[in-house]
Protein backbone atom coordinates (compact mmCIF):
# COMPACT_ATOMS: atom_id res chain seq x y z
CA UNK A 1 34.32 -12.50 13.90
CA UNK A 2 33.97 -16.17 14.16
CA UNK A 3 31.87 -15.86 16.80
CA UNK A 4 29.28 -13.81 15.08
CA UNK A 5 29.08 -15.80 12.47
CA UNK A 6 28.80 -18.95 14.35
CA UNK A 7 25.79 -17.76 16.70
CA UNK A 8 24.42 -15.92 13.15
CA UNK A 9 24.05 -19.78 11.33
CA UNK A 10 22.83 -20.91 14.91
CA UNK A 11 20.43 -17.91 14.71
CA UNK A 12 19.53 -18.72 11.66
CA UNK A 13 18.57 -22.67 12.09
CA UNK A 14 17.00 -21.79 15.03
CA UNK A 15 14.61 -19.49 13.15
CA UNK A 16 14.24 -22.55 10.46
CA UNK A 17 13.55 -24.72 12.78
CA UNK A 18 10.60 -22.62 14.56
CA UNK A 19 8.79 -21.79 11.10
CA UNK A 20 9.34 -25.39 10.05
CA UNK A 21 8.07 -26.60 13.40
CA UNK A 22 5.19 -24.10 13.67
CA UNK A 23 3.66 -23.96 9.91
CA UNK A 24 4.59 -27.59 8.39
CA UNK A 25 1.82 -27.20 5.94
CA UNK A 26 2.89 -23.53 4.41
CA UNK A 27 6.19 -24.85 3.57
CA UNK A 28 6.65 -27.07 0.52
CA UNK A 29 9.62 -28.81 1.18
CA UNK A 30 11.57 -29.09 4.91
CA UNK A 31 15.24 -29.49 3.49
CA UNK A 32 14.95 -26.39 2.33
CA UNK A 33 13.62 -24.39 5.07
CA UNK A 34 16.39 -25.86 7.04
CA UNK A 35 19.12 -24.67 4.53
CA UNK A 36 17.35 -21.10 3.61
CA UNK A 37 17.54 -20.13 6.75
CA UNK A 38 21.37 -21.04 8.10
CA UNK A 39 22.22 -19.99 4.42
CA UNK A 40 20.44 -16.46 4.64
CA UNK A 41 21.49 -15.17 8.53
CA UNK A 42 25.33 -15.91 7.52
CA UNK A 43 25.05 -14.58 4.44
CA UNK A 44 22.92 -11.04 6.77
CA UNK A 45 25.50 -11.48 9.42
CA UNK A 46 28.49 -11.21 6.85
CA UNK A 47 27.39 -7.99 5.42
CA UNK A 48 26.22 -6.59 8.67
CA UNK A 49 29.67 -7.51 9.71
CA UNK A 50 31.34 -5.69 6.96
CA UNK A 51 29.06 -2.59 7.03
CA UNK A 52 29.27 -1.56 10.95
CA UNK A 53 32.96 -3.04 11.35
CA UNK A 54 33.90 -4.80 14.46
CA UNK A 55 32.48 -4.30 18.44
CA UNK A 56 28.92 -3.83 17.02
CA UNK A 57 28.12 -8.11 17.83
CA UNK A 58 24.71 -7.71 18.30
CA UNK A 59 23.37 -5.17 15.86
CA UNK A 60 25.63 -7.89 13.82
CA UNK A 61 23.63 -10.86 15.04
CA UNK A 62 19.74 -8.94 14.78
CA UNK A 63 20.42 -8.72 10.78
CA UNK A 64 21.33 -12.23 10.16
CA UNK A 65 18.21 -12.89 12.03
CA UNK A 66 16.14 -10.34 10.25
CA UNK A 67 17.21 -11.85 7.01
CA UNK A 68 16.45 -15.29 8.00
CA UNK A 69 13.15 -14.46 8.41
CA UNK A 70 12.51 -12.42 5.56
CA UNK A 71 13.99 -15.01 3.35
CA UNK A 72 11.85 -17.89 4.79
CA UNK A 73 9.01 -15.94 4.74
CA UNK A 74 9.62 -16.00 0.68
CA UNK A 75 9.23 -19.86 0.70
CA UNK A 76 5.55 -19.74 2.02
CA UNK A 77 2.92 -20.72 0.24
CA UNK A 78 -0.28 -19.02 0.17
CA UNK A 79 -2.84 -20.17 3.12
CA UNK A 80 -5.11 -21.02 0.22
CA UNK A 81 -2.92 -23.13 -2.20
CA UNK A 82 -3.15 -26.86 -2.86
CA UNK A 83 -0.66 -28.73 -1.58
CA UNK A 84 1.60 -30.11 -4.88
CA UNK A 85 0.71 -33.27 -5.98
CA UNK A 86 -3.18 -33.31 -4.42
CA UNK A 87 -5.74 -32.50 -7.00
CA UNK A 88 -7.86 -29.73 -6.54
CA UNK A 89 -12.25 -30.50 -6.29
CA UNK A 90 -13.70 -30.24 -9.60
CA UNK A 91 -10.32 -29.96 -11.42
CA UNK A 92 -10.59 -31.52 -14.82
């Protein structure tokens, strides 16, 4: 058990770190890229964990990755968005 949810946070920067690394402008803020994503796969991994029981360390380790990503792909911003704080052409 500790295991998996060791390599599931690990997982999960790792993924944080790629999107972070990889998109810098779709993300608003870096901090929390970097904590969404450890945050999410532990929080995946734990109830992956629970569900399947023990002996199942990868299927446990592929959901705290899959809910990672689908929880950092909820902090990007639209292609087309402003960044915050830059005004817009012709805004009054």
């Amino acid at each position: 058990m500790p295991w998996e949810v060791i390599g599931s946070v690990l997982l999960g920067l790792a993924a944080a770190l790629v999107a972070a690394r990889r998109f810098p402008d779709r993300f608003r803020d870096r901090a929390l890229v970097l904590a969404t994503g450890p945050a999410a796969a532990f929080g995946g991994g734990v109830i992956a964990r629970v569900v399947l029981g023990p002996g199942h360390a990868l299927p446990v380790l592929a959901v705290a990755v899959l809910v990672s990503a689908a929880l950092l792909s909820l902090l990007v911003r639209p292609g087309g968005a402003p960044a915050r704080g830059r005004p817009r052409v012709g805004a009054a």
